[in-house]
N, C-alpha and C. Protein backbone atom coordinates (compact mmCIF):
# COMPACT_ATOMS: atom_id res chain seq x y z
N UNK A 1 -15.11 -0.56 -5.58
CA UNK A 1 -13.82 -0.41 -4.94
C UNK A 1 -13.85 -1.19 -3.63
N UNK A 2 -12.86 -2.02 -3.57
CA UNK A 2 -12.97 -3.31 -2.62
C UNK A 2 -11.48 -2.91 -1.42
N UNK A 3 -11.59 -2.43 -0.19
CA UNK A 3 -10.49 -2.19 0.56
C UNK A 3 -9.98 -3.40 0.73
N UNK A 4 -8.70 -3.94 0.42
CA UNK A 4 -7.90 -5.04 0.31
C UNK A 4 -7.38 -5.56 2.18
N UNK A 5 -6.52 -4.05 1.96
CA UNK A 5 -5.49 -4.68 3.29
C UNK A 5 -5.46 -2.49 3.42
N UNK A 6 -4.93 -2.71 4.92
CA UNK A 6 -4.25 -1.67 5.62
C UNK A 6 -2.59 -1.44 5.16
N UNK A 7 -2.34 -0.48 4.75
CA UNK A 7 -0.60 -0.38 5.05
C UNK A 7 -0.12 0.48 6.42
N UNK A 8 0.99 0.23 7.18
CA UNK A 8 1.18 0.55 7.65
C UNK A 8 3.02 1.17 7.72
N UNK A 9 3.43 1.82 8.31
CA UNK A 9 5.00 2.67 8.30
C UNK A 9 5.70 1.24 9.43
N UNK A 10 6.89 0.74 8.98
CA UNK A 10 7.52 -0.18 9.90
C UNK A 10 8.70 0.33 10.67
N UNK A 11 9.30 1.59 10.38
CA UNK A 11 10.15 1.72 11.21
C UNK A 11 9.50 3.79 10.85
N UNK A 12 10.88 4.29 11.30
CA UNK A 12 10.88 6.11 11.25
C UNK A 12 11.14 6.30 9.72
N UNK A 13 12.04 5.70 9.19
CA UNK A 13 12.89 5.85 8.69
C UNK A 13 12.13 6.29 6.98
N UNK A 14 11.49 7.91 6.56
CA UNK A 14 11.24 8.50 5.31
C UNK A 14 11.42 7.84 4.08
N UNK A 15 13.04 7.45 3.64
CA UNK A 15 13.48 7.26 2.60
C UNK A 15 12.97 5.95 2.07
N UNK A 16 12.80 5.10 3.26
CA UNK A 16 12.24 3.49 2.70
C UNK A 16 10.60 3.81 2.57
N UNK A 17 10.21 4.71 2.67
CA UNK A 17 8.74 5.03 1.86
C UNK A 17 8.41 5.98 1.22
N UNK A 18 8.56 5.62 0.01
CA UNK A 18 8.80 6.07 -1.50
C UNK A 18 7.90 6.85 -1.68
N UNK A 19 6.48 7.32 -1.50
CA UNK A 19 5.15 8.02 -1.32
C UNK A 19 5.19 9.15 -0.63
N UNK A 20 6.23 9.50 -0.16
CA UNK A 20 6.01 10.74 0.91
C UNK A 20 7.25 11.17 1.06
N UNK A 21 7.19 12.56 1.54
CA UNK A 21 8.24 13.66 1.70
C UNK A 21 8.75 13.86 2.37
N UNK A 22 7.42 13.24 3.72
CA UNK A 22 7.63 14.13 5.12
C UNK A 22 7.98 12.81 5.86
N UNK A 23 8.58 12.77 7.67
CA UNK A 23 8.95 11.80 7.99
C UNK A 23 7.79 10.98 8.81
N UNK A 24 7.56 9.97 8.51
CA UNK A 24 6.52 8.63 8.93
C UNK A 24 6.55 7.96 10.02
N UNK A 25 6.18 8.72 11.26
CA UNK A 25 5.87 7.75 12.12
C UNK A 25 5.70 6.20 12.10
N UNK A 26 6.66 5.55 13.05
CA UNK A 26 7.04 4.03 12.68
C UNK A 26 5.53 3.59 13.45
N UNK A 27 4.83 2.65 12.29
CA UNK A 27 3.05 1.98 12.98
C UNK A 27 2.17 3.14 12.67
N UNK A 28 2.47 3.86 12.04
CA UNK A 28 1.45 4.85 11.70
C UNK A 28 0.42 4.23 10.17
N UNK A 29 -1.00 4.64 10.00
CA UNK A 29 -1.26 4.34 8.94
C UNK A 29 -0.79 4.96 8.06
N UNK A 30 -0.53 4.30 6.78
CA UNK A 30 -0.07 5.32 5.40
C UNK A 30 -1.16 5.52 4.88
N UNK A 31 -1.92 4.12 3.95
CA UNK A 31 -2.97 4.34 3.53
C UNK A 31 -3.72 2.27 3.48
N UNK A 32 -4.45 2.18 2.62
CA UNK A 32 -5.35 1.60 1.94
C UNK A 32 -4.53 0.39 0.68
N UNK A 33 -5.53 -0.36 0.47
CA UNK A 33 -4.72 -1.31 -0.59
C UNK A 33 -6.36 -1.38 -1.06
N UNK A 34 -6.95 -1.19 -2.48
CA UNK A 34 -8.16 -1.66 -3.35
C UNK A 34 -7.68 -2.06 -4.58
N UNK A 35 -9.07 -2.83 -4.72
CA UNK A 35 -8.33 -3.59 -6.00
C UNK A 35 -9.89 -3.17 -6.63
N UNK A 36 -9.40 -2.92 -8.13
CA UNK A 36 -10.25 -2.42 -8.84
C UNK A 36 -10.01 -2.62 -10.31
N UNK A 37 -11.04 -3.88 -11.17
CA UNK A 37 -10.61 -4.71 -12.14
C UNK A 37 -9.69 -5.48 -11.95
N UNK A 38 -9.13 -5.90 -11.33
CA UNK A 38 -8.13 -6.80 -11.16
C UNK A 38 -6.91 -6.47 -11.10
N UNK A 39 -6.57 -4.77 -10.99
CA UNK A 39 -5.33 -4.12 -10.32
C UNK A 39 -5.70 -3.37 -8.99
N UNK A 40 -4.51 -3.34 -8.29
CA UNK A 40 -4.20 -2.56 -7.35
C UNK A 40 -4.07 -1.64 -7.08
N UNK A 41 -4.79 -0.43 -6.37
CA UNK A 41 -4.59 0.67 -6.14
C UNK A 41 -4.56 1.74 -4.81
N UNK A 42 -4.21 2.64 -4.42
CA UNK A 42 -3.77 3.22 -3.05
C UNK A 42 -4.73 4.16 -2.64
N UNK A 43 -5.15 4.25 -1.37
CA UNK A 43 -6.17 5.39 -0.76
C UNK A 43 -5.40 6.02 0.14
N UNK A 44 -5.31 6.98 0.18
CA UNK A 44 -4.98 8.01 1.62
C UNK A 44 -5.18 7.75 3.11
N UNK A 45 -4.69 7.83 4.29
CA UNK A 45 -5.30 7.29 5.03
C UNK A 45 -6.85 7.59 5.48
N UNK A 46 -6.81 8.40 4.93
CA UNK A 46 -8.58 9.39 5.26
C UNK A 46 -9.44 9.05 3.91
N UNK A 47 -9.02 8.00 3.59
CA UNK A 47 -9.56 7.73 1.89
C UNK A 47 -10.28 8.71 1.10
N UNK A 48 -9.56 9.52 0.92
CA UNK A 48 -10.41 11.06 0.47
C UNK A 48 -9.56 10.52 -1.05
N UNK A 49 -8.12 9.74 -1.34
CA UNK A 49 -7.70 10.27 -2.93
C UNK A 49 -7.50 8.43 -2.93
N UNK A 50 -7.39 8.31 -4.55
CA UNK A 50 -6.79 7.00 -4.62
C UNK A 50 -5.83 7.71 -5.81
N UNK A 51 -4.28 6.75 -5.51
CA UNK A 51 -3.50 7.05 -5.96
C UNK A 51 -2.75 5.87 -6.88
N UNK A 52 -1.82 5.89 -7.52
CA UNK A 52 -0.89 4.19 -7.80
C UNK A 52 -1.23 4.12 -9.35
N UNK A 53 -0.67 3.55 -10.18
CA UNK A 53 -0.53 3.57 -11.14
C UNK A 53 -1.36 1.77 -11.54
N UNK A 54 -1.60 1.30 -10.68
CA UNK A 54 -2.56 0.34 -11.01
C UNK A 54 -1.58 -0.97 -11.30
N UNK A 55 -1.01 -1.59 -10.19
CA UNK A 55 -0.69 -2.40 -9.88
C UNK A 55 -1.00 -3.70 -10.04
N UNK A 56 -0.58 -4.57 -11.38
CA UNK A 56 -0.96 -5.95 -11.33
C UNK A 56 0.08 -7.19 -10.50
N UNK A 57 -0.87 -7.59 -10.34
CA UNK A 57 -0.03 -8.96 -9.55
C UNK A 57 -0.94 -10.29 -9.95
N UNK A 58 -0.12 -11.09 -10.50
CA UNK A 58 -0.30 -12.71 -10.84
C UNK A 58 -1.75 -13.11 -10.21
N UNK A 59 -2.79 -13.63 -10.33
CA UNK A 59 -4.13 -13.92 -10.40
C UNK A 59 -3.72 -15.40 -9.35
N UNK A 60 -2.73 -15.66 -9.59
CA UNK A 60 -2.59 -17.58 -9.04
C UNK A 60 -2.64 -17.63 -7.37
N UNK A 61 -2.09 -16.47 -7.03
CA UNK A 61 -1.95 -16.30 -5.01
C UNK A 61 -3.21 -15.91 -4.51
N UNK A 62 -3.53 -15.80 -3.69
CA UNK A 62 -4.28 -15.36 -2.58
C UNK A 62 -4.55 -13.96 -2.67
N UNK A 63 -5.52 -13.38 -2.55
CA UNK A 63 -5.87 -11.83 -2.51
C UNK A 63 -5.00 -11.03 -1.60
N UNK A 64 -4.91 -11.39 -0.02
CA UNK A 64 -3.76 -10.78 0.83
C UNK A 64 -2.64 -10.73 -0.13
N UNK A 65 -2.05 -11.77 -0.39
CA UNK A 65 -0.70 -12.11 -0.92
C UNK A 65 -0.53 -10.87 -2.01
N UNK A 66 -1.44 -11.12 -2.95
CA UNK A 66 -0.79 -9.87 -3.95
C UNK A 66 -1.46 -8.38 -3.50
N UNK A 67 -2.01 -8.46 -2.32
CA UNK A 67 -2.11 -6.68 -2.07
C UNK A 67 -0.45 -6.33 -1.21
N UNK A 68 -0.25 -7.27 -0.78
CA UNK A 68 1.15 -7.11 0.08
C UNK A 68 2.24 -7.19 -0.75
N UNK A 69 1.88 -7.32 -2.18
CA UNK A 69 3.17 -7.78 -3.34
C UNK A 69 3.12 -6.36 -3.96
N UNK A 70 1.59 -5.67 -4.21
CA UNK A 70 1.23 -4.60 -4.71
C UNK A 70 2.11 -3.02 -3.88
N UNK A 71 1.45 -3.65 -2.79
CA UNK A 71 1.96 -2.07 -2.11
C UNK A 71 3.28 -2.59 -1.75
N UNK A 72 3.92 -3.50 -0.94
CA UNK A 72 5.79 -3.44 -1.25
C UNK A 72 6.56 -3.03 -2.84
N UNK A 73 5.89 -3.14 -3.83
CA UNK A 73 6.30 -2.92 -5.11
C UNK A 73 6.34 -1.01 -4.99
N UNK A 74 5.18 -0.50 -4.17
CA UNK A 74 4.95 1.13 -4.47
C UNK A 74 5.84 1.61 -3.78
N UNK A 75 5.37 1.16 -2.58
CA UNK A 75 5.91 1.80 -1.47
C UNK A 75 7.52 1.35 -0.69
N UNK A 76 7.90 0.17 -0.81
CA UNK A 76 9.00 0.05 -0.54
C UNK A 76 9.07 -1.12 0.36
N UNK A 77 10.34 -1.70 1.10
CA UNK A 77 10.08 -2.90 2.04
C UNK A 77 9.91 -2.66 3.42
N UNK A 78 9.71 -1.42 3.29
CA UNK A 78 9.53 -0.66 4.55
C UNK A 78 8.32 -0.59 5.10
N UNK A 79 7.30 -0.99 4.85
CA UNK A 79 5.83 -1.30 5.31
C UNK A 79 5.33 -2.55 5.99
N UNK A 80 4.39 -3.03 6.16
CA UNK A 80 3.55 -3.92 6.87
C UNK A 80 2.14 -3.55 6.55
N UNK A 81 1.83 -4.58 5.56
CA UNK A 81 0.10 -4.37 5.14
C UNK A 81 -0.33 -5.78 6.12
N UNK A 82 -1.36 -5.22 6.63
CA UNK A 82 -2.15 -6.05 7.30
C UNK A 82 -3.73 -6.26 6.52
């Protein structure tokens, strides 16, 4: 299990992050981006769970590129993976 990228919350605003109930501190961590076999998958911010239904993205881009294609696909356009 290879930690990809960081996600992070871009504004307050709950509804544009699809993963959660409760409301998201804007710059807060959410979680994790790993890639595992050649899909994408989500850690907690305390990496205690991995979550995601296993996210493929096109082999042809850059590793950043499709963890940031991966988690905007889960989570919404409401993030910032670093």
């Amino acid at each position: 299990m290879n930690i990809v990228a960081s996600i992070y919350s871009r504004t307050n605003n709950r509804a544009e992050v699809t993963a959660y109930t409760t409301r998201v501190a804007a710059g807060s961590l959410i979680g994790h981006v790993v890639e595992r076999d050649g899909l994408f998958y989500f850690l907690n911010d305390e990496k205690t769970e991995l979550y995601g239904k296993g996210e493929h993205v096109s082999s042809v881009m850059k590793l950043r590129t499709r963890a940031r294609i991966a988690a905007r696909r889960h989570f919404g356009p409401d993030v910032v993976v670093a």
